[in-house]
Protein backbone atom coordinates (compact mmCIF):
# COMPACT_ATOMS: atom_id res chain seq x y z
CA UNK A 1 -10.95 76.54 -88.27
CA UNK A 2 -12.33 73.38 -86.23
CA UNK A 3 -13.93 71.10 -89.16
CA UNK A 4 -12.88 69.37 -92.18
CA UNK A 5 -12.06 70.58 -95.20
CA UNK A 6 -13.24 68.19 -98.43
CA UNK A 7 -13.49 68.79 -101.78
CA UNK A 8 -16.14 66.04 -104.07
CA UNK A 9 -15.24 66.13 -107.93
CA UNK A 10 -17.33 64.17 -110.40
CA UNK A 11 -16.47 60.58 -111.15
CA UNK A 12 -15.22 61.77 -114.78
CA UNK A 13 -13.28 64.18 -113.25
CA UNK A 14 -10.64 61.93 -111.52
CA UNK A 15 -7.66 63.86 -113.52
CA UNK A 16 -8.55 66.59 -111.09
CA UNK A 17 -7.58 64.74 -107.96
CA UNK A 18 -4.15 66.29 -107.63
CA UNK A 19 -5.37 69.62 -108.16
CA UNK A 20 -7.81 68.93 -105.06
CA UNK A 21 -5.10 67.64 -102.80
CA UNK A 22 -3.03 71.21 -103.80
CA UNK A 23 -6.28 73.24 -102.67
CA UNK A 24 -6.82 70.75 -99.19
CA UNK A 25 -2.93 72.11 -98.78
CA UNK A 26 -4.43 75.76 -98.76
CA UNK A 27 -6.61 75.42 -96.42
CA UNK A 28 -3.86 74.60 -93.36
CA UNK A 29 -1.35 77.00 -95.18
CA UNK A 30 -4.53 79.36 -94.02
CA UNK A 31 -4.81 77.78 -90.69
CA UNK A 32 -1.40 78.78 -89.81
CA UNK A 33 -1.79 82.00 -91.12
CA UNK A 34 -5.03 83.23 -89.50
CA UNK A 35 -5.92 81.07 -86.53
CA UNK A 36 -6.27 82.84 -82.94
CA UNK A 37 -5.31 79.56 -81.37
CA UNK A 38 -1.80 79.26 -83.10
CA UNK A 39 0.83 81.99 -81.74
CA UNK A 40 2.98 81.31 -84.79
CA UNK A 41 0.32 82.95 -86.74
CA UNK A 42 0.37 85.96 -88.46
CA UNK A 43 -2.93 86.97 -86.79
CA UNK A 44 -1.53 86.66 -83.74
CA UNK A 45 1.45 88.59 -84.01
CA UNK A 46 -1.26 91.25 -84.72
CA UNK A 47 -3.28 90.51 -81.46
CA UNK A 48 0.07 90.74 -79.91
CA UNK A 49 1.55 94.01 -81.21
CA UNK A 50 -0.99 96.71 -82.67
CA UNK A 51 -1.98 98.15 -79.40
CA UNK A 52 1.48 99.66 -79.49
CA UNK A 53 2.56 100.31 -82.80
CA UNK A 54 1.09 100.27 -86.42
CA UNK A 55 1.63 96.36 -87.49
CA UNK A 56 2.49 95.04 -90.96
CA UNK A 57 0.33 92.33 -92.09
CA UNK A 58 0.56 90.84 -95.49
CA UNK A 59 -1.63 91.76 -98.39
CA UNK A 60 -4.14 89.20 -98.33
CA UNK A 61 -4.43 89.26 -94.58
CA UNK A 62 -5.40 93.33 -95.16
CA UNK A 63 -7.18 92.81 -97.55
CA UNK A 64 -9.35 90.14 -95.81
CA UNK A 65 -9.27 92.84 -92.86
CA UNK A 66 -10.69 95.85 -95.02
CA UNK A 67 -13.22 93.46 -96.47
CA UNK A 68 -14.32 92.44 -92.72
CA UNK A 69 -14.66 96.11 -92.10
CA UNK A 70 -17.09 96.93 -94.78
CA UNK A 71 -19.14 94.33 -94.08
CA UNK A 72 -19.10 95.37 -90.47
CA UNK A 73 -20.50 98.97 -91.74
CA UNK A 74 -22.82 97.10 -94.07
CA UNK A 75 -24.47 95.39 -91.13
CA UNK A 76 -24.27 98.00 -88.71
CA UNK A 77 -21.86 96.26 -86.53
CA UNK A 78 -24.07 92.79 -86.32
CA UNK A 79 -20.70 91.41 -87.63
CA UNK A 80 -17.56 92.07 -85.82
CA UNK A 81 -13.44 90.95 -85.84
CA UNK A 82 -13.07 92.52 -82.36
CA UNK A 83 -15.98 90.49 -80.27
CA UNK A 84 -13.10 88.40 -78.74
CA UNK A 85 -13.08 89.52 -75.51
CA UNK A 86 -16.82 88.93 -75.58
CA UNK A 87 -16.39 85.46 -76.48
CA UNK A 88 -13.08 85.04 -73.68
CA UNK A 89 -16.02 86.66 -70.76
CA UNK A 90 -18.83 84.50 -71.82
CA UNK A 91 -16.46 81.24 -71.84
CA UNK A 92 -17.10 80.18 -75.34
CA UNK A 93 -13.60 80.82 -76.45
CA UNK A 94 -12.28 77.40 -75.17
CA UNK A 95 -16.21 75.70 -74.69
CA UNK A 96 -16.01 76.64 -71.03
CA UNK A 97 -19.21 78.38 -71.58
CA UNK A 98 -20.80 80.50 -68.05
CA UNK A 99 -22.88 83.27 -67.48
CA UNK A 100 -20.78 86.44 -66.84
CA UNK A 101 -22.06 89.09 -64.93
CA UNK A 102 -23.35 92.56 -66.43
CA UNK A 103 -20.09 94.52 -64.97
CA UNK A 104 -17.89 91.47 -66.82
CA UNK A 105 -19.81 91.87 -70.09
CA UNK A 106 -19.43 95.83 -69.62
CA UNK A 107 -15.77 95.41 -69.50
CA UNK A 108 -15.21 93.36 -72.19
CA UNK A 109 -17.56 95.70 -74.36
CA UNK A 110 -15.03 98.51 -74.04
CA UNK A 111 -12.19 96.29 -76.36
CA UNK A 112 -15.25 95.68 -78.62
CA UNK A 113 -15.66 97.28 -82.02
CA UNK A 114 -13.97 98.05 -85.30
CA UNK A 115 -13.73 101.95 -84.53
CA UNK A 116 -10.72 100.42 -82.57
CA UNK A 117 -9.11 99.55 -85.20
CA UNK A 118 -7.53 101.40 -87.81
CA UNK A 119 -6.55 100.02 -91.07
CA UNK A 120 -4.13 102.12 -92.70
CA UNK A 121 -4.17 101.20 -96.88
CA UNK A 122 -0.77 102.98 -98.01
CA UNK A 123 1.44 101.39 -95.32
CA UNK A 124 -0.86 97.90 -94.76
CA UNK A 125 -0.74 98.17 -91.22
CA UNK A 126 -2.95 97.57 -88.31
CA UNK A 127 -3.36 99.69 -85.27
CA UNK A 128 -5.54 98.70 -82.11
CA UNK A 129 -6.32 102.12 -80.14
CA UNK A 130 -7.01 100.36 -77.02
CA UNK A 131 -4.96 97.29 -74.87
CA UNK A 132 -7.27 93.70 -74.67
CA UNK A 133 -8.49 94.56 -78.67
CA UNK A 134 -8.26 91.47 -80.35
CA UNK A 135 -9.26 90.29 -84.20
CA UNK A 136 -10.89 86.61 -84.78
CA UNK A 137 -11.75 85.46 -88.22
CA UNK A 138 -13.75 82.91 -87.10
CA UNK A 139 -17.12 83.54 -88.82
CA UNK A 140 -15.58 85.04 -91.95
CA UNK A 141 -12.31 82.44 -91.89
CA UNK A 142 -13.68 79.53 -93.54
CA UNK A 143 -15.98 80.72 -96.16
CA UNK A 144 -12.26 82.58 -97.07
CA UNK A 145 -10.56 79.67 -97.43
CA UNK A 146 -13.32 77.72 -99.65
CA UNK A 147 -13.01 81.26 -101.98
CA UNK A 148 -8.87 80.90 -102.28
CA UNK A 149 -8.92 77.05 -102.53
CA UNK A 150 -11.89 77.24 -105.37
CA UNK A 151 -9.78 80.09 -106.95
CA UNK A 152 -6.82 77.96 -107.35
CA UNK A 153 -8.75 74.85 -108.69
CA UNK A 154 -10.31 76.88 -111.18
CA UNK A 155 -6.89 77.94 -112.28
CA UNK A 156 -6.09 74.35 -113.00
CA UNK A 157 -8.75 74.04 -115.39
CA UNK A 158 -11.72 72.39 -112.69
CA UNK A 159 -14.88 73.19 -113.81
CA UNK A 160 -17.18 71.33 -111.41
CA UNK A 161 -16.18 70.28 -107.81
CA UNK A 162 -18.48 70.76 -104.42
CA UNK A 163 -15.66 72.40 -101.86
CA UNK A 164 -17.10 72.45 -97.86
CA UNK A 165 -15.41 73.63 -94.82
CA UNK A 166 -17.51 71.56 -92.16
CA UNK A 167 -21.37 71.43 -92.67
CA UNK A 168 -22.13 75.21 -92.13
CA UNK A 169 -19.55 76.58 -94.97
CA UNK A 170 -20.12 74.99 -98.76
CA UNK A 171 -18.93 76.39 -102.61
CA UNK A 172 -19.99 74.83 -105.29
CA UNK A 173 -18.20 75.23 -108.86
CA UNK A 174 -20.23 74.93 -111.65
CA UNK A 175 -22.59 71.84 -111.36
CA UNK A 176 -23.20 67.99 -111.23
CA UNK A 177 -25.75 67.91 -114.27
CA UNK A 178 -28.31 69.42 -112.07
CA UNK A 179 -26.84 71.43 -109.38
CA UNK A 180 -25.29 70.63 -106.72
CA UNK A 181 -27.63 69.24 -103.84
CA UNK A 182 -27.15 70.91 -100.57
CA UNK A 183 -29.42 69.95 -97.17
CA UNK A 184 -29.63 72.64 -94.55
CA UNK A 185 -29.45 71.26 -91.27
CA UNK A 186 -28.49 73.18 -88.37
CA UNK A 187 -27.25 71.63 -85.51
CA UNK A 188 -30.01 73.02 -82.93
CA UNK A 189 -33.28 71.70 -84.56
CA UNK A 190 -31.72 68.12 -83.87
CA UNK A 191 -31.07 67.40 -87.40
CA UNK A 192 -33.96 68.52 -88.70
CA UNK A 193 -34.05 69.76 -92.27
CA UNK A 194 -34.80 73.57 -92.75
CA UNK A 195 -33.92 72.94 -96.73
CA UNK A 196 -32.96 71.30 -99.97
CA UNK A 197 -31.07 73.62 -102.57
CA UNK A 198 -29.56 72.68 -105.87
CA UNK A 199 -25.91 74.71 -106.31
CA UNK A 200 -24.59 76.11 -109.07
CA UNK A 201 -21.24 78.70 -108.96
CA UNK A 202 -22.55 79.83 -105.41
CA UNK A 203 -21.55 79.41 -101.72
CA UNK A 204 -24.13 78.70 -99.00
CA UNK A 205 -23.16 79.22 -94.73
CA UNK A 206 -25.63 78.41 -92.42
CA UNK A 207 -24.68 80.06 -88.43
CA UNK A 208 -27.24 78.72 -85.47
CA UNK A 209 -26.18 78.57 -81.71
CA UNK A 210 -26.65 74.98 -81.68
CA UNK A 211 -22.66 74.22 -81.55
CA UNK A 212 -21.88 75.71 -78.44
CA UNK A 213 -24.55 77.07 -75.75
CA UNK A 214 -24.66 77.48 -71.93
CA UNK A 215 -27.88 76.72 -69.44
CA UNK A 216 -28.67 78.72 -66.77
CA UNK A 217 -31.99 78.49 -64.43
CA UNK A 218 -33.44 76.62 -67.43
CA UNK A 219 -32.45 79.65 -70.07
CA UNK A 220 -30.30 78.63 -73.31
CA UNK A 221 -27.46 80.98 -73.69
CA UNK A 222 -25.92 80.55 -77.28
CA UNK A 223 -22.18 81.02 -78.39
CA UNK A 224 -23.52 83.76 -81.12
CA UNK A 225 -22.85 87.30 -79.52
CA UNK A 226 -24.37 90.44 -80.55
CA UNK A 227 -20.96 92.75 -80.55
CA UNK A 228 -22.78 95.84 -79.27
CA UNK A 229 -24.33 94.27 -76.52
CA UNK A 230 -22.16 91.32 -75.28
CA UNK A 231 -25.48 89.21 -74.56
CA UNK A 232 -26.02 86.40 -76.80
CA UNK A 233 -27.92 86.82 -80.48
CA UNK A 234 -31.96 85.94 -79.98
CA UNK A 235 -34.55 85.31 -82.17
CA UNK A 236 -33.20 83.93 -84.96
CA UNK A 237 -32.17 80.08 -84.24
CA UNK A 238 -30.58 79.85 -87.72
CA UNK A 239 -29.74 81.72 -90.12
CA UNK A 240 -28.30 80.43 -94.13
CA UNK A 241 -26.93 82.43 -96.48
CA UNK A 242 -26.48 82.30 -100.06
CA UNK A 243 -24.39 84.51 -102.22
CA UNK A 244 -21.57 84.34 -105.29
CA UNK A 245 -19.09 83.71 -102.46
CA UNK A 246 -18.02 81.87 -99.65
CA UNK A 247 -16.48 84.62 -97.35
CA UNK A 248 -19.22 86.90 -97.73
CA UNK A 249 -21.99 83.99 -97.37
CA UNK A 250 -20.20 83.46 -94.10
CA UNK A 251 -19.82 86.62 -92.47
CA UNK A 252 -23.30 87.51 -93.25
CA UNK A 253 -24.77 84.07 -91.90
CA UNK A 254 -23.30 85.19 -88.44
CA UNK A 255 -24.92 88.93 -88.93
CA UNK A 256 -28.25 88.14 -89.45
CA UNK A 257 -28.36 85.70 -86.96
CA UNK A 258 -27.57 88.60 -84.73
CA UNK A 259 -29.52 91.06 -86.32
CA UNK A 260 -32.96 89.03 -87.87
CA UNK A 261 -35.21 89.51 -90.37
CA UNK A 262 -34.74 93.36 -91.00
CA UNK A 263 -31.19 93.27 -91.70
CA UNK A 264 -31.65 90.01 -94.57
CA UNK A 265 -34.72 92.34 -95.74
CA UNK A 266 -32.20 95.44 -96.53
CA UNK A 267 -29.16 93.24 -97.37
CA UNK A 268 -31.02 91.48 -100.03
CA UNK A 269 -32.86 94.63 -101.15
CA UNK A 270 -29.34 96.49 -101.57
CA UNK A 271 -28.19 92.96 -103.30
CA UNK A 272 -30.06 91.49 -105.50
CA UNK A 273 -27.87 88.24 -105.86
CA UNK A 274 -28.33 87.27 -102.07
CA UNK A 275 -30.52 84.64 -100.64
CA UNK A 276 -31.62 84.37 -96.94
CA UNK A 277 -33.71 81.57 -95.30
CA UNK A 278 -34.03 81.28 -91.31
CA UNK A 279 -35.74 79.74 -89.04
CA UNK A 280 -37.10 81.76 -86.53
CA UNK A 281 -37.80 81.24 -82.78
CA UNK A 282 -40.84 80.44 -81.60
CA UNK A 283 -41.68 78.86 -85.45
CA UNK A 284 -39.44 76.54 -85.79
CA UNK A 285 -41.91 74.50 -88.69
CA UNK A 286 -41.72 76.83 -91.04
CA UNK A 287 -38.64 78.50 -92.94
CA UNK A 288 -38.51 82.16 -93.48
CA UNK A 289 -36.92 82.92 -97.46
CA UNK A 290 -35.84 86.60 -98.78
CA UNK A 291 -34.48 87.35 -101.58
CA UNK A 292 -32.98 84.74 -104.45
CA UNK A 293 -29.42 83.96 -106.20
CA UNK A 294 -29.45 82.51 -109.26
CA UNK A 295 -26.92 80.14 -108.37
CA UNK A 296 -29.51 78.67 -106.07
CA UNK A 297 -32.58 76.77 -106.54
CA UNK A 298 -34.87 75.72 -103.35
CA UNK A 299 -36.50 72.38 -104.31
CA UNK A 300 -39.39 71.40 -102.59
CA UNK A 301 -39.94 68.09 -100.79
């Protein structure tokens, strides 16, 4: 998953130490498990084998899978498991980023897109109908892991901790008296700060194209791909999300940075407890909000 994974507990809380070094532990039994860039993963072994037969994956790992898929329908197809190749022709797979061509975008497009993929439910197998289809959990991955780890410390009685996966993927459980604070500071306005939020049970992801970006003839290409185009997301230069969970909080983060404004507007309107703010291009002063969660509170500066 590329970052670090930390958990903070209260100073009062110091009995709870061993219960965060068992949920650090769960987030590189994960790694293993559902990195691209590890052939002994279980992902992997699906990259490798569904294009030519139906491939058992664990019950988790489906379940992660169906959950990707509805959130791909939810966002009509802003977020996507299959925009690999997309990432492999643009360079940004191993930060060798380039400007493909149209016909080398147009190529790629045809392994792109979840009705590829069939997930069958009775017999928890996967099934790519198409060679060069490939799943990445990448923008859904760590948000997942901050959900198991937080699930586990719960189970061993912690009632506040701050969990984060990197700067772009935070959980907070319960609070620190008066919420967690939480600064929102995407990498592309230079460490600027979009926001200051107070967390309480809720999980906030931020997605910009500030980590990874390519320059061509003076033009900014970002690392952010629309799935159903293959050209990089515009518009939007960051997008935060704030739900009741970390996976979802993540995946979304990614679609609306794809999408914009009109997908937050109808995600939030759909549900209720989801909070958007983005900065937009061409206004990069002001921060755009929708929506609210009640686990979040924006506090003013």
């Amino acid at each position: 998953m590329a970052c670090r994974f930390e958990v903070v507990l209260p100073g009062e809380d110091a009995r709870h130490v061993s219960a965060a070094r068992a949920a650090l532990d769960i987030a590189d039994r994960l790694e293993a498990q559902l990195s691209v860039f590890r052939e002994t993963s279980e992902l992997s072994g699906v990259n490798r084998c569904a294009a030519d037969q139906p491939t058992e994956v664990s019950r988790p790992l489906f379940a992660l899978l169906q959950r990707a898929a509805r959130i791909h329908a939810e966002t009509g197809g802003a977020f996507d498991i299959t925009s690999t190749p997309l990432s492999r022709c643009w360079g940004f797979l191993h930060r060798e980023g380039r400007l493909p061509d149209s016909q080398a975008i147009a190529d790629a497009l045809t392994h792109v897109g979840m009705k590829l993929v069939t997930l069958d439910a009775p017999s928890k197998t996967v099934r790519f109908h198409a060679p060069g289809v490939e799943l990445n959990l990448g923008a859904i991955g760590k948000g997942y892991a901050l959900d198991v780890m937080a699930k586990r410390l719960r189970r061993a009685g912690v009632q506040h901790a701050l969990l984060s996966a990197g700067a772009s993927s935070i959980l907070a459980i319960g609070d620190d008296g008066a919420g967690w604070p939480v600064h929102i500071r995407p990498r592309l306005l230079d460490g600027a700060r979009v926001a200051r939020l107070r967390l309480r049970d809720a999980a906030i992801a931020t997605s910009g194209a500030g980590e990874q970006f390519v320059v061509v003839d003076g033009q900014r290409y970002g690392h952010v791909l629309d799935p159903r185009t293959g050209w990089p997301a515009s518009g939007v230069v960051s997008a935060t999300v704030v739900t009741r969970d970390a996976a979802l909080a993540d995946a979304l983060s990614t679609a609306i940075l794809v999408e914009g404004p009109a997908l937050a507007e109808q995600y939030c309107e759909r549900h209720p407890d989801t909070l958007v703010l983005m900065t937009l291009d061409g206004d990069p002063e002001r921060t755009s909000v929708v929506g609210r969660c009640r686990g979040a509170l924006i506090e003013k500066d």
